[in-house]
Protein backbone atom coordinates (compact mmCIF):
# COMPACT_ATOMS: atom_id res chain seq x y z
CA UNK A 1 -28.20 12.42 4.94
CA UNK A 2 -29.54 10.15 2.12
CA UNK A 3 -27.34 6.88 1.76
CA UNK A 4 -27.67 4.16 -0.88
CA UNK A 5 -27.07 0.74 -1.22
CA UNK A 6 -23.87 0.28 -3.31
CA UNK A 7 -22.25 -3.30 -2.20
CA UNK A 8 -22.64 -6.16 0.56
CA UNK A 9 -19.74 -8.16 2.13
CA UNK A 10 -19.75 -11.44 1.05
CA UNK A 11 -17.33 -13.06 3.22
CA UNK A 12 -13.88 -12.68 4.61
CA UNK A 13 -10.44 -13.27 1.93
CA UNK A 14 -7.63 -14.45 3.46
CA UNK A 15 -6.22 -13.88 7.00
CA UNK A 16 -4.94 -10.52 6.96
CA UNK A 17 -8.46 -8.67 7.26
CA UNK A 18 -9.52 -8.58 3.60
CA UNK A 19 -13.12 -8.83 2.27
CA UNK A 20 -15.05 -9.94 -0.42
CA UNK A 21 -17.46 -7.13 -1.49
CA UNK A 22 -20.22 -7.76 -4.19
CA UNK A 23 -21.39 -4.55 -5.63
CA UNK A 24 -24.83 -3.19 -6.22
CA UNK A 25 -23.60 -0.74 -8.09
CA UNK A 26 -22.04 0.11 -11.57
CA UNK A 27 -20.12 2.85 -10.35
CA UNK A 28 -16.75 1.19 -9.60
CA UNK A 29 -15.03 4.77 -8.30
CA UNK A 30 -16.67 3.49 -4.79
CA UNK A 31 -14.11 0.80 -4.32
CA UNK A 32 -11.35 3.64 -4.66
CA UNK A 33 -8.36 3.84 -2.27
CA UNK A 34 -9.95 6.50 0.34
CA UNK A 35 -13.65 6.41 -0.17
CA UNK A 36 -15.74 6.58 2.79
CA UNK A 37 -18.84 3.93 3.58
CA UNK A 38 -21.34 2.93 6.00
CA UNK A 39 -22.66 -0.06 7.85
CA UNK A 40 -24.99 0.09 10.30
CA UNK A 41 -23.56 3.43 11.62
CA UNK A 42 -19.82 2.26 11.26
CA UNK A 43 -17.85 4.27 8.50
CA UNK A 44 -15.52 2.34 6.82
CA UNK A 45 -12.78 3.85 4.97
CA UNK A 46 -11.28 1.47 2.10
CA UNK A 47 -7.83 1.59 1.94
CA UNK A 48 -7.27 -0.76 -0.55
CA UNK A 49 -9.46 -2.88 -3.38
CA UNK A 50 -8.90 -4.56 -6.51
CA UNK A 51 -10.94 -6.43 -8.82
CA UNK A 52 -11.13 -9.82 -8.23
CA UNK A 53 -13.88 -12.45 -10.71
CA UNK A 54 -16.57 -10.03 -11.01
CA UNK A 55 -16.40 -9.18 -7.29
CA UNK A 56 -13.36 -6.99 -5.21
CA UNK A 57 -11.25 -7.62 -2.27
CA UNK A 58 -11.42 -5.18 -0.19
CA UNK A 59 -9.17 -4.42 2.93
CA UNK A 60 -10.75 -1.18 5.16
CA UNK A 61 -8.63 0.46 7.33
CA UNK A 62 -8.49 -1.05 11.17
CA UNK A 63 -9.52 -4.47 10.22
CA UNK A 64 -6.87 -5.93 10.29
CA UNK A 65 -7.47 -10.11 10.89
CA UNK A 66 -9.96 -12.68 9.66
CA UNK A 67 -11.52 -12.44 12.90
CA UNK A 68 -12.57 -8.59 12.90
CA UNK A 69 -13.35 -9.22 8.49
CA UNK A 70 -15.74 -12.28 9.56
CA UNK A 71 -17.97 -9.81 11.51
CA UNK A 72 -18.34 -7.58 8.34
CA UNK A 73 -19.94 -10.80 6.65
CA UNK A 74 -23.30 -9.62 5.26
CA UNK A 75 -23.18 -6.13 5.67
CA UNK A 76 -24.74 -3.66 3.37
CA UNK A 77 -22.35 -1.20 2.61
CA UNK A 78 -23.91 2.61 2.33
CA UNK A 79 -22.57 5.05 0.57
CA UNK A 80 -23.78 9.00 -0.11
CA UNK A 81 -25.49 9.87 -3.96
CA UNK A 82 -22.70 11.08 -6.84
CA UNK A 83 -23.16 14.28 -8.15
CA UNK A 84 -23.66 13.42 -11.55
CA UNK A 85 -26.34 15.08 -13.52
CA UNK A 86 -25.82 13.53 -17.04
CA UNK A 87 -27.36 10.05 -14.71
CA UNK A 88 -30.47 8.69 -14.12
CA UNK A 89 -30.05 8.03 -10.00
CA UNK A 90 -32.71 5.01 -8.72
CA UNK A 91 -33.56 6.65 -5.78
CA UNK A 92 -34.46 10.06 -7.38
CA UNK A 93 -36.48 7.89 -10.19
CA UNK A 94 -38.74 6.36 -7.14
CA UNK A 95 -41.84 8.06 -6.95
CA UNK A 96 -41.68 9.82 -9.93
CA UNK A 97 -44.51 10.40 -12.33
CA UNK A 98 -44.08 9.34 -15.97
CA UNK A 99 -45.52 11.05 -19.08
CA UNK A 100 -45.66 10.34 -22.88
CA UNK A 101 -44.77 12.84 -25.09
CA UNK A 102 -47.86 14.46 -25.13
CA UNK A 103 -48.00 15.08 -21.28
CA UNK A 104 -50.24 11.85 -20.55
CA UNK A 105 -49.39 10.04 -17.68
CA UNK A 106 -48.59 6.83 -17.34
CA UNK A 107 -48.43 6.34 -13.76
CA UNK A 108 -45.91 6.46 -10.96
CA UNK A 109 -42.31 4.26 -10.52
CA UNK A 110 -42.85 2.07 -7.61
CA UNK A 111 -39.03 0.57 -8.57
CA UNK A 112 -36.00 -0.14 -11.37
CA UNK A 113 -35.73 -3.49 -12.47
CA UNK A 114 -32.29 -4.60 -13.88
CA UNK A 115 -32.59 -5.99 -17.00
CA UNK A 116 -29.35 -7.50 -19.27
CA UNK A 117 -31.04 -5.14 -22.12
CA UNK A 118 -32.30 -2.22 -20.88
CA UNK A 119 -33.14 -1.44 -16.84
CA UNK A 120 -36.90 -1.46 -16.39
CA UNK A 121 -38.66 1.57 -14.41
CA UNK A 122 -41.72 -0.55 -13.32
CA UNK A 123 -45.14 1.38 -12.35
CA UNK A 124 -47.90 1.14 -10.17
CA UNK A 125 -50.13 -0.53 -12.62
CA UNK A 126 -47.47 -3.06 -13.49
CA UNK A 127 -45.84 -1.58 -16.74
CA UNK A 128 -42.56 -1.77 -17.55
CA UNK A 129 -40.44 1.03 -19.63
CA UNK A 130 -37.28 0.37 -20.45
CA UNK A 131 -34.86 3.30 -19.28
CA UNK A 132 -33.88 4.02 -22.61
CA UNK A 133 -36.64 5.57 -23.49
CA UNK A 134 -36.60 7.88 -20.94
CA UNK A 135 -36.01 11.42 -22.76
CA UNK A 136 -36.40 14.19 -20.11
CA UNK A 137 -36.05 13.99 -16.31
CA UNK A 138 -37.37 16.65 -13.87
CA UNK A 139 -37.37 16.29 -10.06
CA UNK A 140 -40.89 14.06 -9.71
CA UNK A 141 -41.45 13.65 -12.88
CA UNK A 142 -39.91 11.40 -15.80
CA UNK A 143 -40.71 11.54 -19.60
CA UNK A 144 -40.97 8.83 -22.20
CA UNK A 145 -41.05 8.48 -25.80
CA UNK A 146 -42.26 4.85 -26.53
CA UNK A 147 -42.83 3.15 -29.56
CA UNK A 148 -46.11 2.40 -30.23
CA UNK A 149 -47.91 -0.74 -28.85
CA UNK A 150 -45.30 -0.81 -26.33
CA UNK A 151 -47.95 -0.57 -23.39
CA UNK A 152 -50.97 -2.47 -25.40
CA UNK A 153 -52.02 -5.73 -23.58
């Protein structure tokens, strides 16, 4: 099975078992009532969450003091991919050869960069696309229309 990154605990909240989770992802349906994460082998089932200055508290079922929350500190919580296919999914983009419009390649994604204006897919040579430029996605292989001069040195 293929997990991903979605959110780290930051630090216990409180005394009654509740954590502070950061998330690494925009997807905020993982933090619902039920859903079903990871940690180094260890599911973790949330029972509750709520939203809480940019971060959530979280409280997962069977921990239940500040004791058993302080030895979730700094894990990285795992979840399996959404099935969404109107997104553009990191970890399919990886690896992925990208194309102009006319079929030339540009080279490979080595990563995704977040940027406040646009997330960058960034290549093996060390270019940088913004995703919204991306136009067509295929299993290995990503295609761009980009303005002119947007790769010129």
């Amino acid at each position: 099975m293929t997990w991903l990154e979605v959110g780290r605990v930051v630090k216990p909240h409180g005394l009654r078992g509740e954590v502070i989770v950061e998330l690494t992802t925009d997807r905020v349906e993982r933090m619902a009532a039920g859903s079903e994460l990871v940690d180094r082998g260890r599911n973790l089932r949330i029972a509750a969450a709520r939203p809480h200055h940019g971060r959530w508290i979280v409280q997962f079922d069977g921990v239940v003091d500040r004791d058993s929350a302080e030895s979730l500190r700094g894990s990285v919580l795992q979840a399996s991919p959404l099935d969404d296919p109107d997104a553009l999914w990191v970890h399919e983009l990886i690896g992925s050869s990208v194309v102009d419009m006319g079929g030339a390649l540009l080279g490979a994604v080595v990563s995704v960069e977040a940027n406040p204006a646009s997330d960058l897919l960034v290549l093996d040579g060390g270019a940088l696309i913004p995703l919204r430029f991306v136009t067509d996605r295929q299993p290995g292989r990503v295609t761009v229309d980009l303005p002119e001069g947007l790769l010129d040195l």
